[in-house]
N, C-alpha and C. Protein backbone atom coordinates (compact mmCIF):
# COMPACT_ATOMS: atom_id res chain seq x y z
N UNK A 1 79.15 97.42 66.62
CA UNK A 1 80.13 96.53 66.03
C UNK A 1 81.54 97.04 66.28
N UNK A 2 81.57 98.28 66.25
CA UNK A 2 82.73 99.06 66.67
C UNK A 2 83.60 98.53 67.86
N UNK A 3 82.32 98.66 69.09
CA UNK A 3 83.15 98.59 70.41
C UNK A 3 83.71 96.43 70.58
N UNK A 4 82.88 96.05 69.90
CA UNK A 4 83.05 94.40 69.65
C UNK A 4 84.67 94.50 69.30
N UNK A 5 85.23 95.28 67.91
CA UNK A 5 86.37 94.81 67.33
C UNK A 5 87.07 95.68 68.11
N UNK A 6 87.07 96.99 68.79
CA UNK A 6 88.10 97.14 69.80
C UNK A 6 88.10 96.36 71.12
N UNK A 7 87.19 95.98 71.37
CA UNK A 7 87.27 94.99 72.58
C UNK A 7 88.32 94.24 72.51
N UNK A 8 87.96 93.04 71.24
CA UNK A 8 88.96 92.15 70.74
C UNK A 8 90.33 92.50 70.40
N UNK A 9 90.28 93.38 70.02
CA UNK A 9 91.94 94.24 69.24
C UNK A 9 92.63 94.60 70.43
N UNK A 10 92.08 94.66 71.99
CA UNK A 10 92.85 95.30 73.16
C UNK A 10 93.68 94.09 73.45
N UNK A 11 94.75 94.25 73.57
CA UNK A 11 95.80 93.52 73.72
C UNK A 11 95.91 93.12 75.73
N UNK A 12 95.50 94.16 76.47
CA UNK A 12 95.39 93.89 78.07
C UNK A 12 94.19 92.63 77.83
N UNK A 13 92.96 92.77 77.23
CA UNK A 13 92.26 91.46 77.02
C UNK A 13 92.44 90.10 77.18
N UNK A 14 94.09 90.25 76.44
CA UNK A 14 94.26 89.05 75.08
C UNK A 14 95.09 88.28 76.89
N UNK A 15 96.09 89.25 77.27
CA UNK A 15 96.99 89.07 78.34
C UNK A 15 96.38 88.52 79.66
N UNK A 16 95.16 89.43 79.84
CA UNK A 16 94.68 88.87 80.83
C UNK A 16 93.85 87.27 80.59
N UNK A 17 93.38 87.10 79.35
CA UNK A 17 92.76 85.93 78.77
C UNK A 17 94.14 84.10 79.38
N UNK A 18 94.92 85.37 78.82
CA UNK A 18 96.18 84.03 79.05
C UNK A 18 96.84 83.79 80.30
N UNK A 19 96.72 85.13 81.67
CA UNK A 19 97.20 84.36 82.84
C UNK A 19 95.90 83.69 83.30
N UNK A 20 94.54 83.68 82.95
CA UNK A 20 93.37 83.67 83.43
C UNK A 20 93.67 81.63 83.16
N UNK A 21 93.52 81.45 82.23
CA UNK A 21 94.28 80.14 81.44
C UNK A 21 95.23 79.39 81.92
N UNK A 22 96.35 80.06 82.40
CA UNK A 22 97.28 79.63 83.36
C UNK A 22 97.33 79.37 84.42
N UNK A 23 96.07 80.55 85.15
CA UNK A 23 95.70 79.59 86.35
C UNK A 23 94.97 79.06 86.39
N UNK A 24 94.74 78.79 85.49
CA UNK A 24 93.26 77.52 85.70
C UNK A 24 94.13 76.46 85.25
N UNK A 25 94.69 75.74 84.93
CA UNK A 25 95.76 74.77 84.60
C UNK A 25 96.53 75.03 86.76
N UNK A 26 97.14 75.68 87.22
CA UNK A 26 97.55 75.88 88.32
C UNK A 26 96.28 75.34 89.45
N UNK A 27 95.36 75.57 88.88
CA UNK A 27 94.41 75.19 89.54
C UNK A 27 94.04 73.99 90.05
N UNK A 28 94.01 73.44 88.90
CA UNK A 28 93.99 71.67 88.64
C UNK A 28 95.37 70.72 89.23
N UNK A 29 96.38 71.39 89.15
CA UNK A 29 97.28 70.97 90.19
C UNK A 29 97.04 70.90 91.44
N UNK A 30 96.34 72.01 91.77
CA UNK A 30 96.19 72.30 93.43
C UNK A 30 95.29 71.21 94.12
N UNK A 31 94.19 71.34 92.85
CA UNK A 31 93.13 70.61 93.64
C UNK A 31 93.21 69.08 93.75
N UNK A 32 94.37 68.69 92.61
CA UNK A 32 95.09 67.38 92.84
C UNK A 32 95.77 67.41 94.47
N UNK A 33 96.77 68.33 94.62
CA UNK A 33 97.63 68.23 95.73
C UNK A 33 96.80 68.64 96.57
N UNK A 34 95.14 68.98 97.06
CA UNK A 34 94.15 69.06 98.22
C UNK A 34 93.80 67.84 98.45
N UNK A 35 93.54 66.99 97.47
CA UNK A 35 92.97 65.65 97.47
C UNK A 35 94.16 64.76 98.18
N UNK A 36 95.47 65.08 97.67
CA UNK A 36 96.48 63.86 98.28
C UNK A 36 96.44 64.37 100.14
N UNK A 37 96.41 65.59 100.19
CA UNK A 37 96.61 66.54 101.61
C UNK A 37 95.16 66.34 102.36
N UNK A 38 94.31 66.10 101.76
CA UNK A 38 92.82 65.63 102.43
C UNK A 38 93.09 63.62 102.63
N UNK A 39 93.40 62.89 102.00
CA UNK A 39 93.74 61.65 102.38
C UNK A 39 94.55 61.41 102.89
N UNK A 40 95.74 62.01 103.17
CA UNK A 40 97.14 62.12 104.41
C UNK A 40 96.38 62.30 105.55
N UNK A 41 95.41 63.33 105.58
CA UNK A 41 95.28 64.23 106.84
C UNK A 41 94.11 63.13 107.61
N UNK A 42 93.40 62.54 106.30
CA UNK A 42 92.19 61.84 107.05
C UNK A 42 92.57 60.48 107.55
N UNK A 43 93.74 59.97 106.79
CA UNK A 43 94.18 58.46 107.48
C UNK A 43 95.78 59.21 108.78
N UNK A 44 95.88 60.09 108.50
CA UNK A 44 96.55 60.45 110.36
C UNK A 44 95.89 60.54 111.06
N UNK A 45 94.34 61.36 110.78
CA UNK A 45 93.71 61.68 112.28
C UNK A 45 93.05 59.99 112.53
N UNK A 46 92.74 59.05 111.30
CA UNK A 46 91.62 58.01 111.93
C UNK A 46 93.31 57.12 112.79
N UNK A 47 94.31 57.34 112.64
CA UNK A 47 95.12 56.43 112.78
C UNK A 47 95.64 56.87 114.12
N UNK A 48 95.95 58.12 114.68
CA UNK A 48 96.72 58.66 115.55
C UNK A 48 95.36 59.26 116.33
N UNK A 49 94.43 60.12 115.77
CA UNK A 49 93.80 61.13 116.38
C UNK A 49 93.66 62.46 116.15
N UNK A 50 95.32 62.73 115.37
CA UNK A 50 95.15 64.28 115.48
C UNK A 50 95.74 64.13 113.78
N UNK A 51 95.96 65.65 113.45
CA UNK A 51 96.66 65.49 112.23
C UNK A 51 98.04 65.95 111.91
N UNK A 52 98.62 66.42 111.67
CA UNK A 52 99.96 66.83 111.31
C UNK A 52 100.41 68.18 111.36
N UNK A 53 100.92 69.18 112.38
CA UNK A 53 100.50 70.66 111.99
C UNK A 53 100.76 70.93 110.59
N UNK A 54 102.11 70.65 110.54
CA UNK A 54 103.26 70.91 108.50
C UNK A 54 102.15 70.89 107.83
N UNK A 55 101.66 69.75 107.60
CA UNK A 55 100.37 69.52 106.87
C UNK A 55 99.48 70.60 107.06
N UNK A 56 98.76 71.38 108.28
CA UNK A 56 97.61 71.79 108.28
C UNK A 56 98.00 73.50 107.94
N UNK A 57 99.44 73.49 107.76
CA UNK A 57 99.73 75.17 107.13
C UNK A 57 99.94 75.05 106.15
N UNK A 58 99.92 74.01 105.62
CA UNK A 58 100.60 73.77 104.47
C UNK A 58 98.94 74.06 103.85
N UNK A 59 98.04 73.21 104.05
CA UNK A 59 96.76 73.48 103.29
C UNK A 59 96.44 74.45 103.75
N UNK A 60 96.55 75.16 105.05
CA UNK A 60 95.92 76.54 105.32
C UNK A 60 96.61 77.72 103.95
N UNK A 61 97.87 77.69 103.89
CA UNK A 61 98.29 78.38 102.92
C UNK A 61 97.87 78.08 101.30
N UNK A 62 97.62 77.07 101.47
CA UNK A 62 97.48 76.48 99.52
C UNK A 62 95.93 77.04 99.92
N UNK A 63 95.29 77.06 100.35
CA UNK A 63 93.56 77.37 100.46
C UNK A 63 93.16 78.92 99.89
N UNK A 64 94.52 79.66 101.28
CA UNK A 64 94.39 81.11 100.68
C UNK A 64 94.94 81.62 99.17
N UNK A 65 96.19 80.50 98.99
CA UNK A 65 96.59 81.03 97.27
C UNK A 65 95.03 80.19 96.32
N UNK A 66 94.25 79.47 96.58
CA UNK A 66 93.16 79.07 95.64
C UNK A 66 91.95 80.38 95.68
N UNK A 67 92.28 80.67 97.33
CA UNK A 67 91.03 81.85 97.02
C UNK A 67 91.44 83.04 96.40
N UNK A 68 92.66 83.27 96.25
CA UNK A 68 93.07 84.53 95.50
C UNK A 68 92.77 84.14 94.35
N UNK A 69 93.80 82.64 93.82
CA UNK A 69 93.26 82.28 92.35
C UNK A 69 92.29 82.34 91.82
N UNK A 70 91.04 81.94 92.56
CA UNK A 70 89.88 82.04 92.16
C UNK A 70 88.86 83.50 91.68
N UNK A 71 89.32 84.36 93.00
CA UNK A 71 89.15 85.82 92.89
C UNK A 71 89.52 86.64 91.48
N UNK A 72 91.08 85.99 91.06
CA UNK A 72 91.68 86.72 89.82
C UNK A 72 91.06 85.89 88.86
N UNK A 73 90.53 84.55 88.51
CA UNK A 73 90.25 84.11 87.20
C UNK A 73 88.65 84.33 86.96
N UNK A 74 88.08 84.67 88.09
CA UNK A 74 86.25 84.85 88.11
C UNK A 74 85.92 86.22 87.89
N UNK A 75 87.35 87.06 87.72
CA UNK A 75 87.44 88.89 87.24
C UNK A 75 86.84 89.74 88.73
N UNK A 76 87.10 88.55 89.80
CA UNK A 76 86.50 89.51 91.12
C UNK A 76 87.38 90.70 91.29
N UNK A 77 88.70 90.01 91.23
CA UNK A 77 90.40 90.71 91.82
C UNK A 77 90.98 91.30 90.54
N UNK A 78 91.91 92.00 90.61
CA UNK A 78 93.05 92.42 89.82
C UNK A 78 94.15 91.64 90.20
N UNK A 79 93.96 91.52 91.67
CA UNK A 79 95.46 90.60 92.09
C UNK A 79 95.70 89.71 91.85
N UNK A 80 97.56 89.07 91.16
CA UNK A 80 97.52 87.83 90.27
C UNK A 80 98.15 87.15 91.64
N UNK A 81 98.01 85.89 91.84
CA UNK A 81 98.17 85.15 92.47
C UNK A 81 99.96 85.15 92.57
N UNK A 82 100.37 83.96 93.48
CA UNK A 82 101.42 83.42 93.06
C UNK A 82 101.11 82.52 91.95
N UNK A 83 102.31 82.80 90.87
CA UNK A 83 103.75 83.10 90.88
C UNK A 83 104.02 84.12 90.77
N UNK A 84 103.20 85.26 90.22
CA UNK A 84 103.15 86.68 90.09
C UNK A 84 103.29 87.82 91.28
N UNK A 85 102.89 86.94 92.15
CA UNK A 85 102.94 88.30 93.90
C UNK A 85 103.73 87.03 94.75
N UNK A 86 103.50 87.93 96.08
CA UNK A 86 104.61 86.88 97.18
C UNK A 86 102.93 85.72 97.53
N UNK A 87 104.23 84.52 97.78
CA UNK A 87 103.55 83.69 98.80
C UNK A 87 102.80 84.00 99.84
N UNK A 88 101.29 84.51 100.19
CA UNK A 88 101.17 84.66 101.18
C UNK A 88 101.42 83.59 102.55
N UNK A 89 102.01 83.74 103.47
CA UNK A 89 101.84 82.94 104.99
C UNK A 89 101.03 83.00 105.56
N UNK A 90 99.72 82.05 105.33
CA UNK A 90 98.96 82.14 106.39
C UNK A 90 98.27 83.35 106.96
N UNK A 91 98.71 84.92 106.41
CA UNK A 91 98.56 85.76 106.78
C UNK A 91 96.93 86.06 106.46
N UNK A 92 96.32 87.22 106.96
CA UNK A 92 94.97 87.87 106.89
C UNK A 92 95.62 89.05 105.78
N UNK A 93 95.94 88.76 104.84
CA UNK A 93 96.35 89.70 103.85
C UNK A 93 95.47 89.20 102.52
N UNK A 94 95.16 87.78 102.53
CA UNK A 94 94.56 87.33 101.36
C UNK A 94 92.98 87.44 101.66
N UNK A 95 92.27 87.67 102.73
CA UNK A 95 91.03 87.81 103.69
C UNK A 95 91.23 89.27 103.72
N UNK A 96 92.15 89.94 104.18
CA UNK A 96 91.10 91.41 103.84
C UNK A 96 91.61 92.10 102.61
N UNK A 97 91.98 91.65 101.71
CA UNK A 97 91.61 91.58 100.01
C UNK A 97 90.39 90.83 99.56
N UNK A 98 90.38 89.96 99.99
CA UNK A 98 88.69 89.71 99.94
C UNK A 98 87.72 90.20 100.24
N UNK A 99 88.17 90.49 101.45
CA UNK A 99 86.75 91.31 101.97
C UNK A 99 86.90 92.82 101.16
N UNK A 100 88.19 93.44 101.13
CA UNK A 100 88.15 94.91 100.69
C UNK A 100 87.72 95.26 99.63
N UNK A 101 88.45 94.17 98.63
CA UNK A 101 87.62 94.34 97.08
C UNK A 101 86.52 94.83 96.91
N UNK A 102 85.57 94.08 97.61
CA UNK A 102 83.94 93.76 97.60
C UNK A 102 83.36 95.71 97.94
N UNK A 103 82.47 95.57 97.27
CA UNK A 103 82.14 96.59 97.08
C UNK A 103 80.68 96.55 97.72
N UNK A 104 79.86 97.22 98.60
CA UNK A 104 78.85 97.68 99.20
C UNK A 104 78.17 98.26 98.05
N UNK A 105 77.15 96.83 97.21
CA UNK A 105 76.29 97.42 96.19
C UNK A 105 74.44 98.06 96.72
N UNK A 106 74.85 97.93 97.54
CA UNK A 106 73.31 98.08 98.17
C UNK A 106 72.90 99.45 99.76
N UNK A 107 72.10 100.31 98.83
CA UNK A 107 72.00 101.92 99.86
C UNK A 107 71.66 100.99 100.75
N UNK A 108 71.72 100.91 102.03
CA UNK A 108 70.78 100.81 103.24
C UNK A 108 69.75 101.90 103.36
N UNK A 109 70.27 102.96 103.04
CA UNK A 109 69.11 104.14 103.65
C UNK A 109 67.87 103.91 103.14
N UNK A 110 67.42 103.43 102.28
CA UNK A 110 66.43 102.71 101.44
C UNK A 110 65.86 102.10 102.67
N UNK A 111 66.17 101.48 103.30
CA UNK A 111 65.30 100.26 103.75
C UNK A 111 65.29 100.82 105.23
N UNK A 112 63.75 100.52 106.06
CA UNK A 112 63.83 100.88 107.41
C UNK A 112 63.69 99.24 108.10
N UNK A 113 64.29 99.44 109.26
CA UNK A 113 63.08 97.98 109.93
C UNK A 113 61.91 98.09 110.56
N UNK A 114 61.36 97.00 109.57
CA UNK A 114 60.26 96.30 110.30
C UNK A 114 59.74 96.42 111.77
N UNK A 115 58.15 96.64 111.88
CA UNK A 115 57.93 96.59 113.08
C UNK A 115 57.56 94.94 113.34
N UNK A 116 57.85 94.59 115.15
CA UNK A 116 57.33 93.42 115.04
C UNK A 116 56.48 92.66 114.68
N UNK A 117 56.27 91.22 114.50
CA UNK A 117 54.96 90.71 113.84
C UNK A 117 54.51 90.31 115.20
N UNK A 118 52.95 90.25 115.12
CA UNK A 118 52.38 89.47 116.55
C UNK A 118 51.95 88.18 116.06
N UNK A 119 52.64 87.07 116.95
CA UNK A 119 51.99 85.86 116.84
C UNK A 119 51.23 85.37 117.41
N UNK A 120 50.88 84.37 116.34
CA UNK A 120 49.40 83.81 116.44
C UNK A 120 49.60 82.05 117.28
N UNK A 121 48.97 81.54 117.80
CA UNK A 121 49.12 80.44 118.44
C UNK A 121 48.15 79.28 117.48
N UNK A 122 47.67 80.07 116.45
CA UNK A 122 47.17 79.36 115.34
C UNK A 122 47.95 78.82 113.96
N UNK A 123 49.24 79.58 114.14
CA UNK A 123 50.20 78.91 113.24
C UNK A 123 51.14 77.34 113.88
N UNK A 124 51.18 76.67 113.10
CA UNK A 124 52.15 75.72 113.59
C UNK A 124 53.17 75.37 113.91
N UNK A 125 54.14 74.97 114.78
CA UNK A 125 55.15 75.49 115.21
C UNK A 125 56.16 73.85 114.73
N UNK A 126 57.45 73.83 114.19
CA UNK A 126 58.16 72.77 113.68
C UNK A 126 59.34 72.64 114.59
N UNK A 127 59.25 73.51 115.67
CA UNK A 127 60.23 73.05 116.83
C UNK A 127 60.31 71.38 117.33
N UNK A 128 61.22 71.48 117.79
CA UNK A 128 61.35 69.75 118.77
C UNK A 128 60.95 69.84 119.82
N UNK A 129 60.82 71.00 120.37
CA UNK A 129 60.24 70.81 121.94
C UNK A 129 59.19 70.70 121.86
N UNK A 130 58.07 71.07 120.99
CA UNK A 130 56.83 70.40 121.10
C UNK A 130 56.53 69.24 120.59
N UNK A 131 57.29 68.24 120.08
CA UNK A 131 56.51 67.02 120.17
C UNK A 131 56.95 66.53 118.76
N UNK A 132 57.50 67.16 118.23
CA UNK A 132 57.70 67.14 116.82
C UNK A 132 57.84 65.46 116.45
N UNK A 133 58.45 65.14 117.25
CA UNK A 133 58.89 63.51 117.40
C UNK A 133 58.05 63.12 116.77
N UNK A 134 56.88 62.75 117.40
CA UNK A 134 55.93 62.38 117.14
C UNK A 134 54.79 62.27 116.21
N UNK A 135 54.89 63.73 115.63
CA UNK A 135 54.26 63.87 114.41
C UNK A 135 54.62 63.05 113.23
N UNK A 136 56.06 63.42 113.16
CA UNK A 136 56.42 62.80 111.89
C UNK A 136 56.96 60.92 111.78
N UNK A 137 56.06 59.99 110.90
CA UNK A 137 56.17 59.14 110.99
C UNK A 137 56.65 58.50 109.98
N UNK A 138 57.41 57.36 110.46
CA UNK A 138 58.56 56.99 109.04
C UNK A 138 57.52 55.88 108.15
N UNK A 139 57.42 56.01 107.10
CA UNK A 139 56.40 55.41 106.03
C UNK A 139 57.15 53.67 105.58
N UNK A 140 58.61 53.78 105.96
CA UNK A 140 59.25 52.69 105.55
C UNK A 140 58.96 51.91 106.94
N UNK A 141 58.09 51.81 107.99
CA UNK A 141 58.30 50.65 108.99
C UNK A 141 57.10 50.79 109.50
């Protein structure tokens, strides 16, 4: 019961509880302004062909501030997003914080590989080059 009411009584808790809150409200903005930036992007390309670069850094960058966001409110990261750190650009700064965080929970030395299996020509095979076509028949016609 002890460690319960100091848990609660830690004030870094209470702080982190409330930017955690804040970006999740930041959040819901974003994923508004993905949705307007996903229907821009999809009636330029059906209209023109291609899409807009402005546009496609523009979501390349809002993508990497959601995956940081996401990282800091799911307790993966310590790192607070913007408004709290710089804007990242597009950079591989928000990707190898992702990747670096991550922690290697699992020995390998534990595990050897496998020797091969020998196959059998008695198992069935669900490839297309044998015929697969054919097997399977549509019940509606």
């Amino acid at each position: 019961m002890t460690e319960l009411k100091a848990s609660l009584m830690n004030t870094d808790s209470w702080v982190r509880l409330g930017y955690v809150l804040l970006f999740l409200v930041f959040l819901a903005v974003a994923r508004g302004l993905l949705f307007i930036i996903i229907l821009i992007q999809s009636g330029m390309f059906l209209a023109t062909g291609s899409t807009n670069k402005k546009i496609r850094d523009l979501s390349d960058d809002l993508s990497l501030w959601v995956l940081d966001t996401l990282r800091f409110v799911t307790f993966t990261s310590e790192h607070k997003a913007f408004p709290f750190s710089d804007w990242s650009k597009r950079s591989e700064d928000s990707a190898e914080r992702a990747v670096g965080d991550q922690k290697d929970l699992v020995d390998d030395s534990e595990f050897t590989l496998a020797e091969p299996v020998e196959t059998s020509d008695d198992v069935p095979s669900f490839t297309a080059g044998e015929g697969a076509s054919n097997r399977v028949k549509d019940k509606d016609h």
